[in-house]
Structures are given as structure tokens and as C-alpha cells.
N, C-alpha and C. Protein backbone atom coordinates (compact mmCIF):
# COMPACT_ATOMS: atom_id res chain seq x y z
N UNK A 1 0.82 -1.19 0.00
CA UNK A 1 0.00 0.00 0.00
C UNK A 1 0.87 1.26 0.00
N UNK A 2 1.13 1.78 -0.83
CA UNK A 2 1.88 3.30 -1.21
C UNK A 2 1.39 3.86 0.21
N UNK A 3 -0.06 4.81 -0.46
CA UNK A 3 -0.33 5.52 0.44
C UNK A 3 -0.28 5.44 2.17
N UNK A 4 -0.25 4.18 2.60
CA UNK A 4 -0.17 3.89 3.89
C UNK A 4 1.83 3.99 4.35
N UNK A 5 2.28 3.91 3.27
CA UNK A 5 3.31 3.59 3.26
C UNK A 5 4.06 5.25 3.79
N UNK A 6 3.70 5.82 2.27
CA UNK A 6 3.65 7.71 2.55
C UNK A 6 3.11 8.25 3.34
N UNK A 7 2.39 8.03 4.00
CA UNK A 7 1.56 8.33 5.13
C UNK A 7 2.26 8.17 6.50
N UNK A 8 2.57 6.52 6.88
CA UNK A 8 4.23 6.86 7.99
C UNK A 8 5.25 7.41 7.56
N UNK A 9 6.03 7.92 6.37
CA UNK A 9 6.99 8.01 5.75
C UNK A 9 6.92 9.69 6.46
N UNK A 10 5.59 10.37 5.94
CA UNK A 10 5.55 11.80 6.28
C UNK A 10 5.55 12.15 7.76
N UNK A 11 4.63 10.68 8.37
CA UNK A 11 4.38 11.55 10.02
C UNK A 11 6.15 11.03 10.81
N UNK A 12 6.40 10.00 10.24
CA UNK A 12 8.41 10.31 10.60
C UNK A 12 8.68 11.50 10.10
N UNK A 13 8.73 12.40 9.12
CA UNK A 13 9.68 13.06 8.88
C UNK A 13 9.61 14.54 9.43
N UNK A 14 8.02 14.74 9.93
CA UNK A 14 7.58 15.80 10.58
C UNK A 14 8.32 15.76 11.81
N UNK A 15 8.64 14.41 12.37
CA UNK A 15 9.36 14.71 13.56
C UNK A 15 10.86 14.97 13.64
N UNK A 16 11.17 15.27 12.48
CA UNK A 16 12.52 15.77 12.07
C UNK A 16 12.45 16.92 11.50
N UNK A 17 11.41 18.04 12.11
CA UNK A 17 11.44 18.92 11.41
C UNK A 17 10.92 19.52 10.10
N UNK A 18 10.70 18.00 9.40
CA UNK A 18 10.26 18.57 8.09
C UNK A 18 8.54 19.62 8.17
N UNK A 19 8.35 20.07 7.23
CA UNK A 19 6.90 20.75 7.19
C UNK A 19 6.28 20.55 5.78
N UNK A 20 5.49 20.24 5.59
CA UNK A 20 5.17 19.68 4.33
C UNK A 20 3.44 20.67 4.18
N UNK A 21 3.62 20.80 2.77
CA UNK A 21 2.57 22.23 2.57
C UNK A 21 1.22 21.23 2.13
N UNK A 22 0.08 21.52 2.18
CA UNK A 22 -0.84 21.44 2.14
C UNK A 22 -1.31 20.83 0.69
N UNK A 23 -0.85 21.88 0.07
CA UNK A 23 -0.19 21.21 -1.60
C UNK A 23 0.20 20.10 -2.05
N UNK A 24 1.67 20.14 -1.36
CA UNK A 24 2.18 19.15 -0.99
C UNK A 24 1.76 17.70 -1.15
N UNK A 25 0.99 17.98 -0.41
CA UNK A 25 0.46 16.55 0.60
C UNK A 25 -0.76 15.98 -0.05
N UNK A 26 -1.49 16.81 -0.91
CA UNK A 26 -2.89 16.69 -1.63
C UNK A 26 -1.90 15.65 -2.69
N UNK A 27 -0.95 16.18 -3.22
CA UNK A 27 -0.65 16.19 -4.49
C UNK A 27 -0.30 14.32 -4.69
N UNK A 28 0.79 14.85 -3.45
CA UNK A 28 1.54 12.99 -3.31
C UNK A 28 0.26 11.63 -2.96
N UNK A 29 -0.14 12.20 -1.86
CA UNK A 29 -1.42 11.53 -1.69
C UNK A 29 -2.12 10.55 -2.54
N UNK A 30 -2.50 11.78 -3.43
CA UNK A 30 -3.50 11.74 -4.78
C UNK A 30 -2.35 10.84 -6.22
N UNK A 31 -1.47 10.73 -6.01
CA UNK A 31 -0.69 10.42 -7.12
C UNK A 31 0.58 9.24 -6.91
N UNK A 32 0.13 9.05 -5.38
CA UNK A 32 0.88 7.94 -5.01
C UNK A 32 0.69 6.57 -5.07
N UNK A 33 -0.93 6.27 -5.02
CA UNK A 33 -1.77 4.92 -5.47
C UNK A 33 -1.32 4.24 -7.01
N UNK A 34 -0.49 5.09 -7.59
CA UNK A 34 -0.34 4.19 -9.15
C UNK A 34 0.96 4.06 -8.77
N UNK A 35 1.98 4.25 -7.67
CA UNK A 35 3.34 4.27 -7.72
C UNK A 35 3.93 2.62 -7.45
N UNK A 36 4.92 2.85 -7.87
CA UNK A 36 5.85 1.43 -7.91
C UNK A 36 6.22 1.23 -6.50
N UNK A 37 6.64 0.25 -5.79
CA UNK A 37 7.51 0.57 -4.69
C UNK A 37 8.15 1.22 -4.41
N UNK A 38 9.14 0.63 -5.37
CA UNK A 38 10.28 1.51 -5.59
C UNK A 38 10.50 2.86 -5.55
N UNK A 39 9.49 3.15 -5.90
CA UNK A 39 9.13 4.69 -6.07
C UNK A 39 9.00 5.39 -4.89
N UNK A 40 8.03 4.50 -3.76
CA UNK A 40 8.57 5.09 -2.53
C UNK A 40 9.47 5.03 -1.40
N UNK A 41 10.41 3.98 -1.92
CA UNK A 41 11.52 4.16 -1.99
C UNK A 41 12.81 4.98 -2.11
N UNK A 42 12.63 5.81 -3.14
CA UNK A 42 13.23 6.92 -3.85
C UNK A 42 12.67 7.95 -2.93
N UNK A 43 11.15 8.42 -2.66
CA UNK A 43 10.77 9.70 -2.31
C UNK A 43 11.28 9.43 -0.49
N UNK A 44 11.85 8.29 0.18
CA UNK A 44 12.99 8.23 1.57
C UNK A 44 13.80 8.57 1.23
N UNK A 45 14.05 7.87 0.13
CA UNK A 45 15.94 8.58 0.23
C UNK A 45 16.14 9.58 -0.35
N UNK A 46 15.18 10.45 -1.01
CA UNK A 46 15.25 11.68 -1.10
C UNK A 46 15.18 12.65 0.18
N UNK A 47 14.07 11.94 1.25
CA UNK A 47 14.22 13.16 2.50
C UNK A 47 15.07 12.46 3.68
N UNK A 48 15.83 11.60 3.26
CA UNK A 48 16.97 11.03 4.09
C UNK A 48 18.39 11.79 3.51
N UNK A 49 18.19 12.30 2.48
CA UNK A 49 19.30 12.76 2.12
C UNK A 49 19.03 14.47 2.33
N UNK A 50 18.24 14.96 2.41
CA UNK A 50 17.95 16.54 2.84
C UNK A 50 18.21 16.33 4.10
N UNK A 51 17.45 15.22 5.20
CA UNK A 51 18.30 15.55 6.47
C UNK A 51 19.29 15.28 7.17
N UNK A 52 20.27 14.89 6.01
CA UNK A 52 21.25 15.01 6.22
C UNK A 52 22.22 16.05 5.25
N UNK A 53 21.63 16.97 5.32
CA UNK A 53 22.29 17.86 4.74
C UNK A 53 22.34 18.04 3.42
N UNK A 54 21.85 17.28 1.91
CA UNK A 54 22.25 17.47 1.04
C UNK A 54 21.54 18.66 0.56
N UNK A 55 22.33 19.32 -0.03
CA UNK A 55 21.44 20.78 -0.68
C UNK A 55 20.73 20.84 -2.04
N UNK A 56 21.08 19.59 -3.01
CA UNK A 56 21.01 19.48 -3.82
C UNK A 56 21.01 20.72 -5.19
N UNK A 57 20.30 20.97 -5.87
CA UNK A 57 20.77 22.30 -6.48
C UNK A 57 19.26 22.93 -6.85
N UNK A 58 19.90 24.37 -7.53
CA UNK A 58 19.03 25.39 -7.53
C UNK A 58 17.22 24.83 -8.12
N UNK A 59 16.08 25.12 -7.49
CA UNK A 59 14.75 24.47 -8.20
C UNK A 59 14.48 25.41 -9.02
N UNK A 60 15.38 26.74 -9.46
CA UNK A 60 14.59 27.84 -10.46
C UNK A 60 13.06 28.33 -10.43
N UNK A 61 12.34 28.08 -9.69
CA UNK A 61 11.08 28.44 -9.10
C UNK A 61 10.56 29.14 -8.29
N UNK A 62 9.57 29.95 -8.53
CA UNK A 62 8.56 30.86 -7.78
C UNK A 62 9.30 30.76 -6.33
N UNK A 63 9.59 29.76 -5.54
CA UNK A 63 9.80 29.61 -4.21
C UNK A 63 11.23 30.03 -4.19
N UNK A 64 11.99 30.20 -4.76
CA UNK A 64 13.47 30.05 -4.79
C UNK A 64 14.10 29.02 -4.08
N UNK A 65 13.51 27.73 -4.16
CA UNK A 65 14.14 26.54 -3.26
C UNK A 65 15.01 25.71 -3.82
N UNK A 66 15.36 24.56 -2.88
CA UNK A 66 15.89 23.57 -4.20
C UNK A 66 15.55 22.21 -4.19
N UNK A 67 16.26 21.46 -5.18
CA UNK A 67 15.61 20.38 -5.48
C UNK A 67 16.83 19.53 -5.62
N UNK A 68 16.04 18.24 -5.28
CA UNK A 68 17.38 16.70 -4.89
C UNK A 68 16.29 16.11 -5.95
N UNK A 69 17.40 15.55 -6.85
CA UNK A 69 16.60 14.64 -7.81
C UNK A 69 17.72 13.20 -7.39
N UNK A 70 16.66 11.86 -7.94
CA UNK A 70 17.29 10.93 -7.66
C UNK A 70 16.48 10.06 -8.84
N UNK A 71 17.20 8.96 -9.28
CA UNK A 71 16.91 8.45 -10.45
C UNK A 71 15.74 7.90 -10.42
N UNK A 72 14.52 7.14 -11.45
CA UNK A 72 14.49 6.02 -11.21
C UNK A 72 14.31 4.97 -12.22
N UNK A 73 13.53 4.29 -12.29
CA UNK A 73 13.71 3.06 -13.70
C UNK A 73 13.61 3.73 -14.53
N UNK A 74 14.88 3.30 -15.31
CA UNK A 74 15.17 3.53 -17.26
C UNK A 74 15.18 4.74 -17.30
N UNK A 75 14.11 5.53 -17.73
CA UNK A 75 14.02 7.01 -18.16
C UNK A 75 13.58 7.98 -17.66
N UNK A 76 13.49 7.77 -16.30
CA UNK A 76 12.69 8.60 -15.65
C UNK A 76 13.63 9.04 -14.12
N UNK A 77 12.45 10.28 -13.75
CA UNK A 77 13.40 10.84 -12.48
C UNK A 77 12.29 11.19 -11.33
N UNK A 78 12.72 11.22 -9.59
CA UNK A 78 12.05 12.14 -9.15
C UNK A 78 12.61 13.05 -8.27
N UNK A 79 12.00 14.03 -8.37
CA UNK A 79 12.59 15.50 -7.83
C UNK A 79 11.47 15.56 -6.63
N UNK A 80 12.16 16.50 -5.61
CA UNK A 80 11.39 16.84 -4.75
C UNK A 80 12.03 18.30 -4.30
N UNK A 81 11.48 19.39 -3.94
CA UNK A 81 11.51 20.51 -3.82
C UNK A 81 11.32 21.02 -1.96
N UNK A 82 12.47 21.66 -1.72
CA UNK A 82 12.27 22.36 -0.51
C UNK A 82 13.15 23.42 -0.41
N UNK A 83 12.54 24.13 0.76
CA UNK A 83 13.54 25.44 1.41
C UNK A 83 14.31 25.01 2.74
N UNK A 84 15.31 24.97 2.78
CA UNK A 84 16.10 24.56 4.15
C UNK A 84 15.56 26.02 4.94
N UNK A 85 14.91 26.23 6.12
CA UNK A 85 14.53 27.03 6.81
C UNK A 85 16.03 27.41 8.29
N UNK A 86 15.99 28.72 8.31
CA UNK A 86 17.03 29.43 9.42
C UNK A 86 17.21 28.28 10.66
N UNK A 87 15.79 27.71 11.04
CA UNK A 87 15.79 27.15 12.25
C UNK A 87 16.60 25.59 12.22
N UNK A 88 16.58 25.31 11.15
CA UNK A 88 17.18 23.90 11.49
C UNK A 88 16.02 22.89 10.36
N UNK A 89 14.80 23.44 10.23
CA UNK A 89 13.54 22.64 9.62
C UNK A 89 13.55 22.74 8.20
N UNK A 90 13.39 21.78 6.99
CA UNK A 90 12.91 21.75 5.80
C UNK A 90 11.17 22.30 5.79
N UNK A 91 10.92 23.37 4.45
CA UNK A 91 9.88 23.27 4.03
C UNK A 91 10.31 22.57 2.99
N UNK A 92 8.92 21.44 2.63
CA UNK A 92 8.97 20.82 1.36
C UNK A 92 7.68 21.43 0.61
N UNK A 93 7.71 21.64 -0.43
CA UNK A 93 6.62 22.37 -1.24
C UNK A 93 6.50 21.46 -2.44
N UNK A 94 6.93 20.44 -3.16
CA UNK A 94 6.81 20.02 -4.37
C UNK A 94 7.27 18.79 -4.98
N UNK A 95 6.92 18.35 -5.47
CA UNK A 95 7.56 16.91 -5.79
C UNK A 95 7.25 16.51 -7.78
N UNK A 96 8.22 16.19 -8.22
CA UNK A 96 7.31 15.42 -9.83
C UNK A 96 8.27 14.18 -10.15
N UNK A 97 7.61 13.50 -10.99
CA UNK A 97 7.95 12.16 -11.59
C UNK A 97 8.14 12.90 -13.18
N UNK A 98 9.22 12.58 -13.65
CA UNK A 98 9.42 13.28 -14.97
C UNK A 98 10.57 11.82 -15.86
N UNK A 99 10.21 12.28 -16.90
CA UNK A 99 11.30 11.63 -18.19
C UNK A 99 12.23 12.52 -17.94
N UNK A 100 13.38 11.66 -18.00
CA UNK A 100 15.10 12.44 -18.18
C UNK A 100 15.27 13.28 -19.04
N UNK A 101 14.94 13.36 -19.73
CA UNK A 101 15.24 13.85 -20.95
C UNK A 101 14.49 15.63 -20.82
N UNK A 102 13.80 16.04 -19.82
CA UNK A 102 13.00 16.92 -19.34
C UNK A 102 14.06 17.89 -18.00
N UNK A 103 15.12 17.14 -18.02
CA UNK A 103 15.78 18.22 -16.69
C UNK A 103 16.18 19.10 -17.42
């Protein structure tokens, strides 16, 4: 079950600070029921690797945040979007599943 899966995945990561937008959370939610395992797989070690520091690089977006992309099968990627906040806390605002060929 994805969603049950993303669902502990998020209420762990809130206790590390993270904050996850409203947006956010509709979005993954709603778009996580067709996902591979694997896939949520990728969207841990994407916020295992923000809290531990990775900065990954610029997201060029409205938010001015950034984004950790990490591979996944064959041709495809997923990105996830946040602001490292003053206090110590990630906002996360965004996430997509994209073809490589699209970065």
C-alpha cells in the first residue's frame, strides 16, 4: 500500500522537522496509489538525504528553493523541492515524476 506507506513516511519526517505544505500533501497523496515501490523508496531517500544535509541544487522556481533529484527506472526521475529554513527545519513544497530527458 503506497499511500499507507507515505503516510508513515511523512508523520516520521515531521518529527525531524520537516513541514510539508498542504499542496504538498494533496498532491503525493493523490498520485501515489499508481506508484511502484520503488518509487517510494526513492521519495525516503530523497528526505533522508535533505536531512542530512544534502542541498542538492538550484529548483529555479517561484519559491526560490531547491531540489534533490534521484533516479528512477530507465528514463525517468524524481525531484522533490524544498527550502532549508534558518531554524534547522525543511519546508517541502513540491515533488514530480518526470522523463530524463526533461531536466
Amino acid at each position: 500500500m503506497p499511500l499507507d506507506e507515505i503516510n508513515r513516511c511523512i508523520a516520521e519526517y515531521e518529527q525531524y522537522n520537516f513541514i510539508f505544505t498542504d499542496d504538498f500533501l494533496l498532491k503525493i497523496r493523490a498520485k501515489c496509489n499508481s506508484w511502484k515501490n520503488d518509487w517510494v523508496e526513492s521519495f525516503k531517500k530523497i528526505l533522508r538525504k535533505i536531512r542530512k544535509g544534502e542541498e542538492g541544487s538550484p529548483a529555479y522556481d517561484k519559491e526560490n528553493g531547491r531540489r534533490l533529484t534521484v533516479p528512477l527506472v530507465k528514463n525517468r526521475y524524481m525531484a522533490v523541492f524544498f527550502n532549508p529554513q534558518t531554524n534547522g527545519s525543511y519546508f517541502v513544497y513540491g515533488f514530480e515524476l518526470e522523463i530524463k530527458d526533461t531536466i
